[in-house]
Protein backbone atom coordinates (compact mmCIF):
# COMPACT_ATOMS: atom_id res chain seq x y z
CA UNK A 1 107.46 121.93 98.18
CA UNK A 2 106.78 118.22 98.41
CA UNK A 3 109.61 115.69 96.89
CA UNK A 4 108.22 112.38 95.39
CA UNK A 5 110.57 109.82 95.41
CA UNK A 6 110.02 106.79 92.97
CA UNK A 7 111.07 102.60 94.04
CA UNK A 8 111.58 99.95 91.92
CA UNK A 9 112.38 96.37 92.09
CA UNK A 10 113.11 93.81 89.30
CA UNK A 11 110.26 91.78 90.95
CA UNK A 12 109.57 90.81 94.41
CA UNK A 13 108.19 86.89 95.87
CA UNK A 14 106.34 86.42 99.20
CA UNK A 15 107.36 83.68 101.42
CA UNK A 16 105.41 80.83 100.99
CA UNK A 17 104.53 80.24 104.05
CA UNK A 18 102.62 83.41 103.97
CA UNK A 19 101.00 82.46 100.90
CA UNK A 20 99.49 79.42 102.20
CA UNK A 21 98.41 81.19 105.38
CA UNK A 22 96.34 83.55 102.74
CA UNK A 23 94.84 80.16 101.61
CA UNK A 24 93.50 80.13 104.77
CA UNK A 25 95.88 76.67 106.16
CA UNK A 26 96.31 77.11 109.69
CA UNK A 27 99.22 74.07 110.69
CA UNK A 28 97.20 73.34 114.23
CA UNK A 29 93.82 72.45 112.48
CA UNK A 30 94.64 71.21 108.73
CA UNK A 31 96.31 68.81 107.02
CA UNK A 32 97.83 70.45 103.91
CA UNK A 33 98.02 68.86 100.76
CA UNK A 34 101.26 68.42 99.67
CA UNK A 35 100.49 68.60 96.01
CA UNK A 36 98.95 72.08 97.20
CA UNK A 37 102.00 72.86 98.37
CA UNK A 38 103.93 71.97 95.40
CA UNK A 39 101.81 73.75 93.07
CA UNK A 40 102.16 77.12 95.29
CA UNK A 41 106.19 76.74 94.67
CA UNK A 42 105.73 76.18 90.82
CA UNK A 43 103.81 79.52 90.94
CA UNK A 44 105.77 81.21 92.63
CA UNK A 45 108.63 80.35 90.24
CA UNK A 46 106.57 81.41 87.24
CA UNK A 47 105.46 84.76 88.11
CA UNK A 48 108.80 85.78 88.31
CA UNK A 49 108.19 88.06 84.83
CA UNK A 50 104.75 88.95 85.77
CA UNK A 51 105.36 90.93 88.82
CA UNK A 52 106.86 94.37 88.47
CA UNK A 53 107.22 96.24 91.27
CA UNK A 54 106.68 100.20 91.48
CA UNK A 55 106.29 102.85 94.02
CA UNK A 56 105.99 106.78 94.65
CA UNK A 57 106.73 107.76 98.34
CA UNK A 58 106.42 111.62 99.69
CA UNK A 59 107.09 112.85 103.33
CA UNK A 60 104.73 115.83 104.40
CA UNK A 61 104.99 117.38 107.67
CA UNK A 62 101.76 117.60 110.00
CA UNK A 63 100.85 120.97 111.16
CA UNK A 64 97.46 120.30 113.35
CA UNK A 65 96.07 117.30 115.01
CA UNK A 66 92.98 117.22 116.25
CA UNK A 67 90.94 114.14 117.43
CA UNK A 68 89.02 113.43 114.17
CA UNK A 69 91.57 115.90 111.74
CA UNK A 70 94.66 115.86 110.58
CA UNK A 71 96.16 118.98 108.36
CA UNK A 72 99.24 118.63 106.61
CA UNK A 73 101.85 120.96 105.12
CA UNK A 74 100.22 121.41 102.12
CA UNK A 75 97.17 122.20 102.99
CA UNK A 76 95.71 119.01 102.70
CA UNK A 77 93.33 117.83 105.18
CA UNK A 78 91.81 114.08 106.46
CA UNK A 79 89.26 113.51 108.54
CA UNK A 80 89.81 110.24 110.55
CA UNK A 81 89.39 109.44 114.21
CA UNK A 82 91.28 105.97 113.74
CA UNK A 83 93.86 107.65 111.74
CA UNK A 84 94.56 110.69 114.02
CA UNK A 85 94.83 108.07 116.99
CA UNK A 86 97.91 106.79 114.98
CA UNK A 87 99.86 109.89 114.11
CA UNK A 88 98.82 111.69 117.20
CA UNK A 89 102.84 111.73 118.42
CA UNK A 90 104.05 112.30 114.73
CA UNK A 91 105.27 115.08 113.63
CA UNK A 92 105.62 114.01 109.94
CA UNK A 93 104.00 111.23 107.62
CA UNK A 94 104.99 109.44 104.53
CA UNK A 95 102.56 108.57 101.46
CA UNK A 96 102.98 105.84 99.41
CA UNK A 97 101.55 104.23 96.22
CA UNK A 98 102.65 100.79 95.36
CA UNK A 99 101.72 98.31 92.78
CA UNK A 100 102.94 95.35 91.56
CA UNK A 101 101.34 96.11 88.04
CA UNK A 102 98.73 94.47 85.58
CA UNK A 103 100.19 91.64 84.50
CA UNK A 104 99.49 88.75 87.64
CA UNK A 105 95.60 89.81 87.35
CA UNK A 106 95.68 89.15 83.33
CA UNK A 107 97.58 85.88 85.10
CA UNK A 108 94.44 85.12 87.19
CA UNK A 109 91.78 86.29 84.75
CA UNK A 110 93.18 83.76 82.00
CA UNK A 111 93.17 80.55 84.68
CA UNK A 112 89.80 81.78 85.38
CA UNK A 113 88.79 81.61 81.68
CA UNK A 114 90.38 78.23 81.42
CA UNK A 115 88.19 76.86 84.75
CA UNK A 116 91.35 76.31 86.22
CA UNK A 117 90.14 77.75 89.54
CA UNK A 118 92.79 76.38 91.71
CA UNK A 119 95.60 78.02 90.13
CA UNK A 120 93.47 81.45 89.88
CA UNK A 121 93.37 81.03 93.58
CA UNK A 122 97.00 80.51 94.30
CA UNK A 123 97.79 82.95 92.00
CA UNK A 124 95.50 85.43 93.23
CA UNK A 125 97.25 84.74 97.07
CA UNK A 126 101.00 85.76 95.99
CA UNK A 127 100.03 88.73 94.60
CA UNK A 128 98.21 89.94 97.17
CA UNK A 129 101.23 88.86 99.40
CA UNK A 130 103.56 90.29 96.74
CA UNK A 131 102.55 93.34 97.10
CA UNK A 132 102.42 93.45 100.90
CA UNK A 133 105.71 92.54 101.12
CA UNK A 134 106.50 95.21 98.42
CA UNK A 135 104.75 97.54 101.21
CA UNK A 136 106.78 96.39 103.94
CA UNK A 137 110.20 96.62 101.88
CA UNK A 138 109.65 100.28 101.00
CA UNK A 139 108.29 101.21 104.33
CA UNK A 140 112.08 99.50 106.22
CA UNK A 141 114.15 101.40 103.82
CA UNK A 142 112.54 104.40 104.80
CA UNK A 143 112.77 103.29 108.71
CA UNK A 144 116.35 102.87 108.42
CA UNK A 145 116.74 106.46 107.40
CA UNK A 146 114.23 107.69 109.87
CA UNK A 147 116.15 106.01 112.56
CA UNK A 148 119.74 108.22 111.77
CA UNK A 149 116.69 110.86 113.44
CA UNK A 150 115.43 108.70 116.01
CA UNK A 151 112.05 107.89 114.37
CA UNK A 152 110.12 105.36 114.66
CA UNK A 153 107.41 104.32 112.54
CA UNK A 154 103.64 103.76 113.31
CA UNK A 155 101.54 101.38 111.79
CA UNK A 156 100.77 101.29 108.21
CA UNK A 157 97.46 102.32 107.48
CA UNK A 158 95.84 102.60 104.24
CA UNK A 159 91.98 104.26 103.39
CA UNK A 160 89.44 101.69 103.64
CA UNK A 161 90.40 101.19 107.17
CA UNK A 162 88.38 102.04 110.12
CA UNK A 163 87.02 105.64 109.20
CA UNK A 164 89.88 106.27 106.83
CA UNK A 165 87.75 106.47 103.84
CA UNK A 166 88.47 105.42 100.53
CA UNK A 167 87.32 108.68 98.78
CA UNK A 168 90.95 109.91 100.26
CA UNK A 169 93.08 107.23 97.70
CA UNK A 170 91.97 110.25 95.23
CA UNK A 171 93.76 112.51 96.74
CA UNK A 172 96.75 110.34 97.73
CA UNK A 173 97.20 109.17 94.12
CA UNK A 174 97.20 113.22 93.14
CA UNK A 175 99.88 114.20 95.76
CA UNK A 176 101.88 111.46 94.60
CA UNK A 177 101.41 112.36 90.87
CA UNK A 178 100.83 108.09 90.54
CA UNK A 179 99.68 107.78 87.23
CA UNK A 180 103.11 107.89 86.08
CA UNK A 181 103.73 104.38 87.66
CA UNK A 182 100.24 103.28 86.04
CA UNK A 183 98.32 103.32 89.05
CA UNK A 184 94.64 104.63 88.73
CA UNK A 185 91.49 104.91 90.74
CA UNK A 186 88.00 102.98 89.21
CA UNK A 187 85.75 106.38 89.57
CA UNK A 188 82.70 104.76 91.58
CA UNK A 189 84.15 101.52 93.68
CA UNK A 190 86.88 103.84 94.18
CA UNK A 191 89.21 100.43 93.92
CA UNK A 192 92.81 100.77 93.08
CA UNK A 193 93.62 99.97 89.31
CA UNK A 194 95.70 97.64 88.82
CA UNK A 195 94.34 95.12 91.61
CA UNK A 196 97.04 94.45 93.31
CA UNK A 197 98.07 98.02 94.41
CA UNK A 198 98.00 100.07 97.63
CA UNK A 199 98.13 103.09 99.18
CA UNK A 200 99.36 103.69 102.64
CA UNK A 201 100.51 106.38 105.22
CA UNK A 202 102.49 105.72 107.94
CA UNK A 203 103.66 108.23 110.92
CA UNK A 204 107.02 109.05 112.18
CA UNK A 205 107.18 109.88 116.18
């Protein structure tokens, strides 16, 4: 029987430095406006309230692993060369379901309604690194656990990448019951709802 385990944060802020790498600055070819710069650390300051941080996590062990399948405990199957490269020394996964919540895209949509395009921008970057580094904090705390076992992780890897295909955040979002932290699927883009969410598995071996 799978066990779903829920994370929370009161909020969570991305470095700025990664932030204005999103904005596409790369320090050896740009100068970087310094009022740019300014205006990133104001925003980051005010979407301290906006950003909510939730996540459902499962572990399921992997019985079979082929070279384009993998079939899990449950019965539940995916069908992904890339992915079955990854977890081809694991003998266990985790799922995960993450979301930073509504509230920064009503944040974006309003500056966009306003024509105040820079700030939609800027806005638009932290949460996309927000919710990375929400990724990344869930998937150490789990790595420091898995390591009492010697386990190591794999890489992260999420539907939409490679052959992974997206039709699978369906069934993610199922096994780890994640309407319950408001995350949805839109039924033909199959996009996450809210924006800034993801799903993600990532080996143990």
């Amino acid at each position: 029987m799978k066990s779903i385990r829920k994370f929370s944060l009161p909020y969570i802020l991305p470095e700025i430095d990664t932030v204005i790498r999103r904005l596409n600055y790369n320090p050896k070819k740009s100068i970087f406006d310094k009022d740019i710069e300014l205006f990133v650390k104001k925003e980051l300051s005010g979407l301290i309230s906006v950003i909510s941080p939730v996540a459902k996590v499962s572990d399921l062990k992997i019985d079979n692993i082929t070279s384009s399948n993998i079939t899990f405990e449950n019965g539940f199957e995916i069908e992904s060369v890339k992915l079955a490269m990854v977890l081809k020394n694991s003998k266990k996964a985790t799922f995960m379901a993450l979301t930073i919540g509504e509230k920064l895209t009503l944040e974006v949509e309003e500056a966009l309604k306003k024509e105040e395009y820079t700030k939609a921008v800027i806005i638009d970057a932290i949460g996309s690194e927000a919710v990375e580094k929400f990724a990344d904090y869930i998937q150490d705390v789990i790595a420091r656990e898995n390591r009492l076992f010697s386990l190591k992780p794999t890489t992260r890897f999420s539907p939409g990448y490679g052959d992974f295909s997206l039709s699978y955040q369906k069934e993610i979002l199922l096994l780890l019951e994640a309407e319950e932290i408001g995350i949805s699927l839109h039924p033909e883009s199959l996009v996450l709802i809210p924006e800034k969410s993801i799903t993600a598995v990532v080996g143990w071996e």
